[in-house]
N, C-alpha and C. Protein backbone atom coordinates (compact mmCIF):
# COMPACT_ATOMS: atom_id res chain seq x y z
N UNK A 1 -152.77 -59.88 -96.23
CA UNK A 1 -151.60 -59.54 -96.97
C UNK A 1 -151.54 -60.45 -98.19
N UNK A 2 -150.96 -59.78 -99.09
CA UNK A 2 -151.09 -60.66 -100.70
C UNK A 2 -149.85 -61.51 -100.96
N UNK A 3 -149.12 -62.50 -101.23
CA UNK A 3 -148.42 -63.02 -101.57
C UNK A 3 -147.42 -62.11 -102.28
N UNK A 4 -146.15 -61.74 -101.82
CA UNK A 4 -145.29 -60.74 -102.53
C UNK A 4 -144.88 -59.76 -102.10
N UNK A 5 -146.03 -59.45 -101.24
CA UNK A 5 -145.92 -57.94 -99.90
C UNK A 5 -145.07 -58.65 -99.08
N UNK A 6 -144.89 -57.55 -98.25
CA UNK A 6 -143.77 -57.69 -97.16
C UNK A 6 -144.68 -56.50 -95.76
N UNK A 7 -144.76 -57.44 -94.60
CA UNK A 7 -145.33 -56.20 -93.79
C UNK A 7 -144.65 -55.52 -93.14
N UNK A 8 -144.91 -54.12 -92.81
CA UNK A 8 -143.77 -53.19 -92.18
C UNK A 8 -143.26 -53.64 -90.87
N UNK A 9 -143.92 -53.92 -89.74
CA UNK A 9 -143.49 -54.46 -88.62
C UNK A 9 -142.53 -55.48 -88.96
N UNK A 10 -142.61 -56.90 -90.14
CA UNK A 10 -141.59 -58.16 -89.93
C UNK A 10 -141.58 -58.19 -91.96
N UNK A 11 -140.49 -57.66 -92.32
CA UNK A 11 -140.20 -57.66 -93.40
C UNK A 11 -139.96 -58.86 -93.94
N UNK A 12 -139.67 -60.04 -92.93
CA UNK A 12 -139.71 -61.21 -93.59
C UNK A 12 -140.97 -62.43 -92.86
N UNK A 13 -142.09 -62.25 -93.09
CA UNK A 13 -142.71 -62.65 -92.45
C UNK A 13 -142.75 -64.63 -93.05
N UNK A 14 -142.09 -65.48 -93.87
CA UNK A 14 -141.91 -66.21 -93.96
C UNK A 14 -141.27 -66.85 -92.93
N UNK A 15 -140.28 -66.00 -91.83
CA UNK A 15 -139.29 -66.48 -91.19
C UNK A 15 -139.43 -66.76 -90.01
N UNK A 16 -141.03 -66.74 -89.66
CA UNK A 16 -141.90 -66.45 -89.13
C UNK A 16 -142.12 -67.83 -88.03
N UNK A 17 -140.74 -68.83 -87.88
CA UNK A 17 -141.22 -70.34 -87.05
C UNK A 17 -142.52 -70.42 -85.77
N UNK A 18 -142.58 -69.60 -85.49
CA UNK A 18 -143.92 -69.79 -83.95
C UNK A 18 -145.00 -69.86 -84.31
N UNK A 19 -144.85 -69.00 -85.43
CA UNK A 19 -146.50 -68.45 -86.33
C UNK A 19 -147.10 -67.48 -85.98
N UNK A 20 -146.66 -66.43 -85.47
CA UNK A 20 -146.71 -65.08 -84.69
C UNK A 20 -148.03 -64.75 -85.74
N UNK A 21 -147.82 -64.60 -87.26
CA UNK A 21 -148.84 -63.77 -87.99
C UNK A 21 -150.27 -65.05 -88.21
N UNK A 22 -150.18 -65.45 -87.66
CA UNK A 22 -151.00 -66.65 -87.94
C UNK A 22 -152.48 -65.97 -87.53
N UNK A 23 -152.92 -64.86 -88.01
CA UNK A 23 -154.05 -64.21 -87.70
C UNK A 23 -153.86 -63.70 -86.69
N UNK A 24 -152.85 -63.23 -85.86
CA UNK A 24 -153.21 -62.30 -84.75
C UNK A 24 -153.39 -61.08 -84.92
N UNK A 25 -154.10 -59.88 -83.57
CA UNK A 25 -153.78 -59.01 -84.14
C UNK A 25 -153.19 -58.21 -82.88
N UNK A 26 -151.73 -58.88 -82.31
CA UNK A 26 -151.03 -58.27 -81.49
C UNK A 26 -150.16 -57.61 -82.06
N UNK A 27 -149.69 -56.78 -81.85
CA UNK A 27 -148.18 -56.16 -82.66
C UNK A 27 -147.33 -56.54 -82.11
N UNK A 28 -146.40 -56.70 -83.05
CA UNK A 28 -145.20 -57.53 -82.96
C UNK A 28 -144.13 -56.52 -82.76
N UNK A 29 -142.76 -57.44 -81.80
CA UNK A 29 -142.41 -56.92 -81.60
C UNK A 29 -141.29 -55.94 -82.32
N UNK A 30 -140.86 -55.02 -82.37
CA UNK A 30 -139.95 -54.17 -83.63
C UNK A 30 -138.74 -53.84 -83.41
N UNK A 31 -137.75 -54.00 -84.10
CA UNK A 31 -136.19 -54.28 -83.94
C UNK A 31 -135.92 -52.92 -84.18
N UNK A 32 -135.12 -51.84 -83.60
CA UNK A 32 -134.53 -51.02 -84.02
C UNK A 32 -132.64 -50.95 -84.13
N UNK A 33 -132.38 -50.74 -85.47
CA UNK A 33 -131.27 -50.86 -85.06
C UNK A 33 -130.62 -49.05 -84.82
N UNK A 34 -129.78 -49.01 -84.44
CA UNK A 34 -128.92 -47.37 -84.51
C UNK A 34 -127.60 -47.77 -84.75
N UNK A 35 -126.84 -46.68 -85.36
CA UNK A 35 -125.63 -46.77 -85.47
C UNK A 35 -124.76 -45.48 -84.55
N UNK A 36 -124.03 -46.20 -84.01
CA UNK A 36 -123.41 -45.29 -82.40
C UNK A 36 -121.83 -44.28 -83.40
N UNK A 37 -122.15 -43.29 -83.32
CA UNK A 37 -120.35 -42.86 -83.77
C UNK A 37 -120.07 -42.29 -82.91
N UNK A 38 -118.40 -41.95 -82.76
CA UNK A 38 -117.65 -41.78 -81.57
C UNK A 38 -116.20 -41.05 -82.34
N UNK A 39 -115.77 -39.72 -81.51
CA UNK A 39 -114.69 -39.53 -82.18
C UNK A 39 -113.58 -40.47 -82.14
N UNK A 40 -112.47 -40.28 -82.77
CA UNK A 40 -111.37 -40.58 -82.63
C UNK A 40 -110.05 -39.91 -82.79
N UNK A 41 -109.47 -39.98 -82.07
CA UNK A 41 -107.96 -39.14 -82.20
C UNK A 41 -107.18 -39.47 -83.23
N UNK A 42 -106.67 -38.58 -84.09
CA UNK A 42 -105.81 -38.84 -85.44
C UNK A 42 -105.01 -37.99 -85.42
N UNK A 43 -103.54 -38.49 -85.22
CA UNK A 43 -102.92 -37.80 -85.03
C UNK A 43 -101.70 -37.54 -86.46
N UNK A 44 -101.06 -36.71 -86.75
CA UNK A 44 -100.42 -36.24 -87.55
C UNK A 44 -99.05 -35.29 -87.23
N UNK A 45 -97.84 -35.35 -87.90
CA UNK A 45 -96.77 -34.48 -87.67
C UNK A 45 -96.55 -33.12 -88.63
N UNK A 46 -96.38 -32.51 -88.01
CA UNK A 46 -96.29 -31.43 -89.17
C UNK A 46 -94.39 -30.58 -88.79
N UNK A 47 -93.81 -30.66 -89.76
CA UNK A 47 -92.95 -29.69 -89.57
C UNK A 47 -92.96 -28.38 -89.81
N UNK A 48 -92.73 -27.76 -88.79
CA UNK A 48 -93.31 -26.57 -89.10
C UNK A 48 -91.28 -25.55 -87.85
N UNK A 49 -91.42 -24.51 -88.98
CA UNK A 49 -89.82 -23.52 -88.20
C UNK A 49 -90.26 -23.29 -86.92
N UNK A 50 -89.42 -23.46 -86.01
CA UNK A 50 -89.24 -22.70 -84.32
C UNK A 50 -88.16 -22.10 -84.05
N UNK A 51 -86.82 -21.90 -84.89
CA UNK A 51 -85.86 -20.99 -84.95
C UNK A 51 -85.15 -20.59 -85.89
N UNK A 52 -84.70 -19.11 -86.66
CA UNK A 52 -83.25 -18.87 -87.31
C UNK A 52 -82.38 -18.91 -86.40
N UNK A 53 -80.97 -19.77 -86.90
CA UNK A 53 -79.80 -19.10 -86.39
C UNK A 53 -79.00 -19.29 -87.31
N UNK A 54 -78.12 -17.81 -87.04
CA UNK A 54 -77.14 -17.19 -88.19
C UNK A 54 -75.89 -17.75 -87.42
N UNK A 55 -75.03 -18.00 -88.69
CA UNK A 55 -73.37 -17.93 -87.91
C UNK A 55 -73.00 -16.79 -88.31
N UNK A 56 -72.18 -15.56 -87.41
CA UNK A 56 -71.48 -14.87 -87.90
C UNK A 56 -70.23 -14.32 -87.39
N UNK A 57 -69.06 -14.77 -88.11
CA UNK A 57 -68.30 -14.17 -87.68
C UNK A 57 -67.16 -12.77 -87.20
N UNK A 58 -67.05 -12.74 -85.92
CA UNK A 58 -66.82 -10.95 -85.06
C UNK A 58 -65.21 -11.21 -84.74
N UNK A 59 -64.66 -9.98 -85.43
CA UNK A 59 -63.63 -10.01 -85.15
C UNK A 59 -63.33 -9.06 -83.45
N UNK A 60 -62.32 -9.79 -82.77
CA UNK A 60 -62.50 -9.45 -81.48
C UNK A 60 -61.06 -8.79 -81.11
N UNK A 61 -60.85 -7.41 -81.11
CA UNK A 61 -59.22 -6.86 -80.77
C UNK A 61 -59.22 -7.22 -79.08
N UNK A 62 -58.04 -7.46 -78.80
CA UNK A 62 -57.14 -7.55 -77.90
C UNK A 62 -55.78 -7.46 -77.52
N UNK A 63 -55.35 -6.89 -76.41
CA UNK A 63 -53.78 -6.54 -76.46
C UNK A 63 -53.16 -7.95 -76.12
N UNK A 64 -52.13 -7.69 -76.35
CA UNK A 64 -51.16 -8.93 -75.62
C UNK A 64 -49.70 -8.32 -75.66
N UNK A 65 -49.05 -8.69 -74.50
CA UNK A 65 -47.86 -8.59 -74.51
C UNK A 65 -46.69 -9.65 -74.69
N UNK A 66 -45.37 -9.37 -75.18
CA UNK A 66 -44.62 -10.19 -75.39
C UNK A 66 -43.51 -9.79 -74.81
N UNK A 67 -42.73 -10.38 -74.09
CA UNK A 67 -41.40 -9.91 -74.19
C UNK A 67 -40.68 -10.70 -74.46
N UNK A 68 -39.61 -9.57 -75.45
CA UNK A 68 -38.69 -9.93 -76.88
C UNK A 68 -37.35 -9.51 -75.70
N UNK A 69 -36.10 -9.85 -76.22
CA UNK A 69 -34.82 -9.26 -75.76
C UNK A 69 -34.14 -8.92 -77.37
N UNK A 70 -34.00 -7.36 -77.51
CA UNK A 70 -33.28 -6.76 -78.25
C UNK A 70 -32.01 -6.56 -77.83
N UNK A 71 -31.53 -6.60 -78.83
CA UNK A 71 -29.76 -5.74 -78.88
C UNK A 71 -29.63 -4.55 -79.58
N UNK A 72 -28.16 -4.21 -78.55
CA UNK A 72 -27.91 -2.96 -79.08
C UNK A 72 -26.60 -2.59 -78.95
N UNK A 73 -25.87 -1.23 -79.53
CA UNK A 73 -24.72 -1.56 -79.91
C UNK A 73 -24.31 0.19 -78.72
N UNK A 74 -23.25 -0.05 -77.99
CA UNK A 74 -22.77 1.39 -76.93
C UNK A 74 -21.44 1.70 -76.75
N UNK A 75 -20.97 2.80 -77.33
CA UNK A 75 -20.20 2.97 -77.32
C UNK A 75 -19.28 2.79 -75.86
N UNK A 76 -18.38 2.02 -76.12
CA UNK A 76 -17.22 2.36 -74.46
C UNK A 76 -15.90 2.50 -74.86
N UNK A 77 -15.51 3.69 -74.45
CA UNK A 77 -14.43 4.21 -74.38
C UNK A 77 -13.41 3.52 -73.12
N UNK A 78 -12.35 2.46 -73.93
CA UNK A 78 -11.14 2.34 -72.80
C UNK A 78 -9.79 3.50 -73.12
N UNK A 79 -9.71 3.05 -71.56
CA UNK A 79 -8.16 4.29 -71.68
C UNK A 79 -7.07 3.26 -71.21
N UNK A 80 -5.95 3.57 -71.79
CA UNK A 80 -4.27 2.92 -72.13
C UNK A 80 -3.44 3.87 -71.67
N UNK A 81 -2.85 3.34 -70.93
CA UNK A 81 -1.79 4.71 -70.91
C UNK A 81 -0.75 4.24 -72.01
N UNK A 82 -0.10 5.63 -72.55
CA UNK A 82 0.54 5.92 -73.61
C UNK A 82 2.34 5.44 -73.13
N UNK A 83 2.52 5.17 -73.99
CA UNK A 83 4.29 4.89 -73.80
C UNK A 83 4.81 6.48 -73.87
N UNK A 84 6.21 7.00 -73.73
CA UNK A 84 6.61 7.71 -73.53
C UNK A 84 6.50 8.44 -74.69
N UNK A 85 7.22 7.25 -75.92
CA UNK A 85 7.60 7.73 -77.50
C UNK A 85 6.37 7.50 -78.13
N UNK A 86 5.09 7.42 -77.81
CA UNK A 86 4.07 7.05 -78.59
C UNK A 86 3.51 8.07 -79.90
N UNK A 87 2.86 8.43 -80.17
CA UNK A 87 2.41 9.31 -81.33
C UNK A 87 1.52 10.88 -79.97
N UNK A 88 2.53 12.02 -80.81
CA UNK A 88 1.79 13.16 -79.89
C UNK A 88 0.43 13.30 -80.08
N UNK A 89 -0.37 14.39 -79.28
CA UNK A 89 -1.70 14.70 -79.79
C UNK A 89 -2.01 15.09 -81.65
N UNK A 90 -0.33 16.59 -81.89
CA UNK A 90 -0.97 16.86 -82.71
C UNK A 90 -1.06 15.84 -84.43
N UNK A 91 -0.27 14.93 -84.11
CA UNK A 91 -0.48 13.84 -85.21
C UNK A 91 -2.30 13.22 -84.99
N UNK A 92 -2.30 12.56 -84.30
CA UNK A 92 -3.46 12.01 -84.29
C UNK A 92 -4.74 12.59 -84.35
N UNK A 93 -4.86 14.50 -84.34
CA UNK A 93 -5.98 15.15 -84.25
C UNK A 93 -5.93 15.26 -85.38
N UNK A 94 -5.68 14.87 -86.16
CA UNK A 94 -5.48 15.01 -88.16
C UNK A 94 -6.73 14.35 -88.56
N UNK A 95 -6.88 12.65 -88.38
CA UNK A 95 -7.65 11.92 -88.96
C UNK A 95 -8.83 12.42 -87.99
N UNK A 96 -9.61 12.81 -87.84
CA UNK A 96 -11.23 12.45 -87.46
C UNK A 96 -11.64 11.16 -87.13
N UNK A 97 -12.21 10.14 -86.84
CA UNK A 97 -13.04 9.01 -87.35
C UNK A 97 -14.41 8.47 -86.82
N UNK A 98 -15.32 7.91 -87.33
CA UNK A 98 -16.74 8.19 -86.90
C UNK A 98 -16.98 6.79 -86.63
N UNK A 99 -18.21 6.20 -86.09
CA UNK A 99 -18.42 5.19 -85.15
C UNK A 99 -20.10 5.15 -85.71
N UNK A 100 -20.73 3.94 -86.00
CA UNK A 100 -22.02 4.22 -86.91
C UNK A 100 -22.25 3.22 -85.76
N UNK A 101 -23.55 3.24 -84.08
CA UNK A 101 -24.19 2.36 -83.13
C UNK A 101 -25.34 1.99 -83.97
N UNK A 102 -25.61 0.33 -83.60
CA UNK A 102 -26.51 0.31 -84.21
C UNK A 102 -27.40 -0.74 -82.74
N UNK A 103 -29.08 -0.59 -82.88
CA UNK A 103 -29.53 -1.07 -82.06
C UNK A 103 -30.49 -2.11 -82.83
N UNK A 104 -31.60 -3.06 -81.98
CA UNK A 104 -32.52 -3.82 -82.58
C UNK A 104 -33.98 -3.15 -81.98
N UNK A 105 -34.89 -2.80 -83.34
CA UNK A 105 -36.05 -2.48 -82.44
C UNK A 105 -37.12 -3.39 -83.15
N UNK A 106 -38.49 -3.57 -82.60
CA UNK A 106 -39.38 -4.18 -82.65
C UNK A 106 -39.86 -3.42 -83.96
N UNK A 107 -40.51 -4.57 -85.03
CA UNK A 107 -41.28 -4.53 -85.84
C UNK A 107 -42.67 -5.07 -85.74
N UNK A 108 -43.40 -4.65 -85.66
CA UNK A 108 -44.82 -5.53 -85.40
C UNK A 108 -45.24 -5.61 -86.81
N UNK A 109 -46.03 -6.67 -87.19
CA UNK A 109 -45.97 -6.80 -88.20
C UNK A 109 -47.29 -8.25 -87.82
N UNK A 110 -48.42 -8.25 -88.32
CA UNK A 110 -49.69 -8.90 -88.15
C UNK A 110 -49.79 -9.70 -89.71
N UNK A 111 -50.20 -11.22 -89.32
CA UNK A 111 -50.19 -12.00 -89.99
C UNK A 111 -51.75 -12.60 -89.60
N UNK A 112 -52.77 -13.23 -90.55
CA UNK A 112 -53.75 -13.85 -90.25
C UNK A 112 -53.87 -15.12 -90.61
N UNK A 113 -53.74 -15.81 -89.50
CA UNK A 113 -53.33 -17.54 -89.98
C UNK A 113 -54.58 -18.23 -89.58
N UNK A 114 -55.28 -18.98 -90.09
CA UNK A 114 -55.92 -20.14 -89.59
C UNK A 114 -55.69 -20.71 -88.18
N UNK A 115 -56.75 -20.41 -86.89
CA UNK A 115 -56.53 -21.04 -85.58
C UNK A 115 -57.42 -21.93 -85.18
N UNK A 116 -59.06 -22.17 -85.65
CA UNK A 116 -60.01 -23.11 -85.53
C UNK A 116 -60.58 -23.55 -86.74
N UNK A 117 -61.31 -24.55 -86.75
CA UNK A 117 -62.22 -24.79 -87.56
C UNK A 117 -63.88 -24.65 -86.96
N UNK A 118 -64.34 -24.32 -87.37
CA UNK A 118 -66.27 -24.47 -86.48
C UNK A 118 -66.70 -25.07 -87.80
N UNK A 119 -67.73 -26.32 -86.99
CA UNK A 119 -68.28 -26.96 -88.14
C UNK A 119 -69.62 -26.82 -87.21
N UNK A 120 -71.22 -26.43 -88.52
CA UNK A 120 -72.73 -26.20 -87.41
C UNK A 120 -72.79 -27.68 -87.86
N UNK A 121 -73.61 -28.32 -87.18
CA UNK A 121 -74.84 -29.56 -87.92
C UNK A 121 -75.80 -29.31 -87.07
N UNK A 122 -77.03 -29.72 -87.42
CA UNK A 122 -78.30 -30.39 -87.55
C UNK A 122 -78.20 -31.38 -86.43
N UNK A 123 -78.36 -31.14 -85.47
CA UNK A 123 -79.25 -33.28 -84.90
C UNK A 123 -80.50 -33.32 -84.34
N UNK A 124 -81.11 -34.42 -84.88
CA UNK A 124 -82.53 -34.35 -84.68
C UNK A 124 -82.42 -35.46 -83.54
N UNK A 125 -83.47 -34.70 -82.28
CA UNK A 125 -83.90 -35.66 -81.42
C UNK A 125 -85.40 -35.51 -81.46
N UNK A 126 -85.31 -37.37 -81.02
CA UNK A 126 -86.45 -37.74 -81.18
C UNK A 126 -86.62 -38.05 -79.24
N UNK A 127 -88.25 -37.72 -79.13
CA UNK A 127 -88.84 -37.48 -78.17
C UNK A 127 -90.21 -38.07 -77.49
N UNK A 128 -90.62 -38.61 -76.94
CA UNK A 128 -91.99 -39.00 -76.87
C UNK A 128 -92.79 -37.72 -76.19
N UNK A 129 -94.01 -37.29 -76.88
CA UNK A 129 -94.74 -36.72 -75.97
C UNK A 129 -96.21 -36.95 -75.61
N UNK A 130 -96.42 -36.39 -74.76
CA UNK A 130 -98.01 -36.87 -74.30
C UNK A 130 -98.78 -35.97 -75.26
N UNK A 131 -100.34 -36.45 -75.66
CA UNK A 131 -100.99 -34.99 -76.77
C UNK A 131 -102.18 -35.94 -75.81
N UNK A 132 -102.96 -34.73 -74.97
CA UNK A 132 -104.33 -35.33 -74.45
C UNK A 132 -105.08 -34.05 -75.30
N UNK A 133 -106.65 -34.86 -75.81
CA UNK A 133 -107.86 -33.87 -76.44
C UNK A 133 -108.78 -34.91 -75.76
N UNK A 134 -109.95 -33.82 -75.78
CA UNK A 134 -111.44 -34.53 -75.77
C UNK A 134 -112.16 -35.19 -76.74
N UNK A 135 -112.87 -36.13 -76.12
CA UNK A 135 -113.20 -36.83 -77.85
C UNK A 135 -114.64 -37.32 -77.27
N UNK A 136 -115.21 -36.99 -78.19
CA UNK A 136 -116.81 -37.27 -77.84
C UNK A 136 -117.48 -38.36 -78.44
N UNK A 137 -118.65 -39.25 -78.06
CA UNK A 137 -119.28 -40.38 -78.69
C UNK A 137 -120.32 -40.38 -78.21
N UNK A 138 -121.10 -40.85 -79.32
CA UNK A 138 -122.62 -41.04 -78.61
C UNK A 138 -122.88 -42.44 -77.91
N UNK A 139 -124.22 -42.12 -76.79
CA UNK A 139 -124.66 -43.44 -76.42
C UNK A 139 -126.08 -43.44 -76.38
N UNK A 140 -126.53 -44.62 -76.23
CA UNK A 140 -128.16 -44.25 -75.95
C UNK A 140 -128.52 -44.44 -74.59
N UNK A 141 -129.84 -44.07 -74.52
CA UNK A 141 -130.35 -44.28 -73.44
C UNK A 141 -131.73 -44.59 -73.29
N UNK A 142 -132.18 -45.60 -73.03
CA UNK A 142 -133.76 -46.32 -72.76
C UNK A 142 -134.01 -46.34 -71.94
N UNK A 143 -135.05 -45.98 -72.04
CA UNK A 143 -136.08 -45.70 -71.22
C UNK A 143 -137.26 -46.09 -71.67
N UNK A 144 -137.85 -47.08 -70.18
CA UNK A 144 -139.02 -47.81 -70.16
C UNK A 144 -139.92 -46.89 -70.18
N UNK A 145 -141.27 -46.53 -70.98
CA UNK A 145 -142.37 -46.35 -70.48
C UNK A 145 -143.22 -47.24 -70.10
N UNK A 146 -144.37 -46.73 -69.16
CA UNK A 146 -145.38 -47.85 -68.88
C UNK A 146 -146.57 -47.66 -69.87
N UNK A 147 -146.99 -48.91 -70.50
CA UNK A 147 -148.10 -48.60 -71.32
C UNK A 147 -149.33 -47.58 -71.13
N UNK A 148 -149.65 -46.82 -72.01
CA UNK A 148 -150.49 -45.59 -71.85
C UNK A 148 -150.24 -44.12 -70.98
N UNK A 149 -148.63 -44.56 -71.21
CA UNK A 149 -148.17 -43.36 -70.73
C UNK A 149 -147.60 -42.58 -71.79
N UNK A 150 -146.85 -41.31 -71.92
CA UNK A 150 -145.92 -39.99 -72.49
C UNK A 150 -144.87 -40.21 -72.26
N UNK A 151 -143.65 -39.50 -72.58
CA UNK A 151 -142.89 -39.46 -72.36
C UNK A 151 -142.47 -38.33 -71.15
N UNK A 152 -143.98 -37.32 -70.79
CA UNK A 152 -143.92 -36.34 -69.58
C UNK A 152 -144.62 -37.04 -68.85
N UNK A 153 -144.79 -38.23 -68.70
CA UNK A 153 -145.57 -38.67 -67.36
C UNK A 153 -146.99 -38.50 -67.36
N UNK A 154 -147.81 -37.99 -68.22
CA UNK A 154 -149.40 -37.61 -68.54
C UNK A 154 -149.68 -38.64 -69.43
N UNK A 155 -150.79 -39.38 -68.92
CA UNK A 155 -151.75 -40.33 -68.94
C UNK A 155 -151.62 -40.53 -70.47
N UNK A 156 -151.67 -40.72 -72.13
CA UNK A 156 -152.68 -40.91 -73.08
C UNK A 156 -153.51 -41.78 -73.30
N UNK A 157 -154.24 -40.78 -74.93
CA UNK A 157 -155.61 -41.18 -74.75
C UNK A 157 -155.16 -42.58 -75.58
N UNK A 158 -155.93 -43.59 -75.52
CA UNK A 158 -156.30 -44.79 -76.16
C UNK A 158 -156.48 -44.24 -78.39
N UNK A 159 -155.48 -45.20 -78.64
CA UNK A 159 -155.75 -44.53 -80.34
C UNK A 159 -156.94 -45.39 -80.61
N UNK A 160 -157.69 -44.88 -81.69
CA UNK A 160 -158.42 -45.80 -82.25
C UNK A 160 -158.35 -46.10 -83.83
């Protein structure tokens, strides 16, 4: 090797304390490195709609009863007995006179007043939940061969 090269097996062959290259011609031994990746869970919120709801308001009929006490006006006739000298029939059948009853009846009469208020809001609860996924990673696996063997177990030949 020339001063400046670098050999493929030990790229730094200066670093070399035992003296491994010191003319041998064993091969040395060779570092591999790998890099292992592995998923990971990342998790994120998304808001996303799960319901409309409308307010609307239904007007709802129903009866109800009340009871009121009215008045009213009935004629009653009292009887007097007459003095001897009092006034005859035919004087008094002269005037006529009339009598106007009067009674109380129900007016219904519907008014729409303010009876509730409804107020909607919003409340947000907060919740913990579980989120399980699969998550995959690599690993290695070594495996010894015995010198002058395959990786199927059949003998090879010697390189030259």
């Amino acid at each position: 090797m020339t001063p400046g090269t670098v050999d493929p097996l030990d790229p730094h062959p200066e670093d070399d304390p035992v003296g491994r290259h010191g003319g041998s011609t064993a091969p040395l031994p060779v570092t591999v490195d790998a890099v292992l990746s592995g998923e990971r869970a990342r998790l994120t919120r998304a808001t996303v709609p799960v319901e409309r709801v409308r307010l609307r308001k239904v007007v709802v009929s129903y009866e109800e009863t009340i009871t009121v006490t009215v008045r009213r006006e009935e004629l009653q006739i009292v009887h007097e007995d007459v003095a001897p000298d009092g006034p005859t029939l035919s004087e008094s059948a002269v005037t006529p006179f009339e009598i106007v009853l009067h009674e109380e009846r129900m007016v219904v009469d519907r008014v729409v007043v303010p009876v509730e208020r409804i107020r909607v809001t919003v409340d947000h609860v907060v919740e913990d939940i579980d989120v399980t996924t699969t998550l995959r990673h690599e690993h290695v696996d070594v495996t010894d061969i015995p010198a002058g063997r395959t990786d199927d177990g059949v003998p090879s030949l010697p390189r030259s």
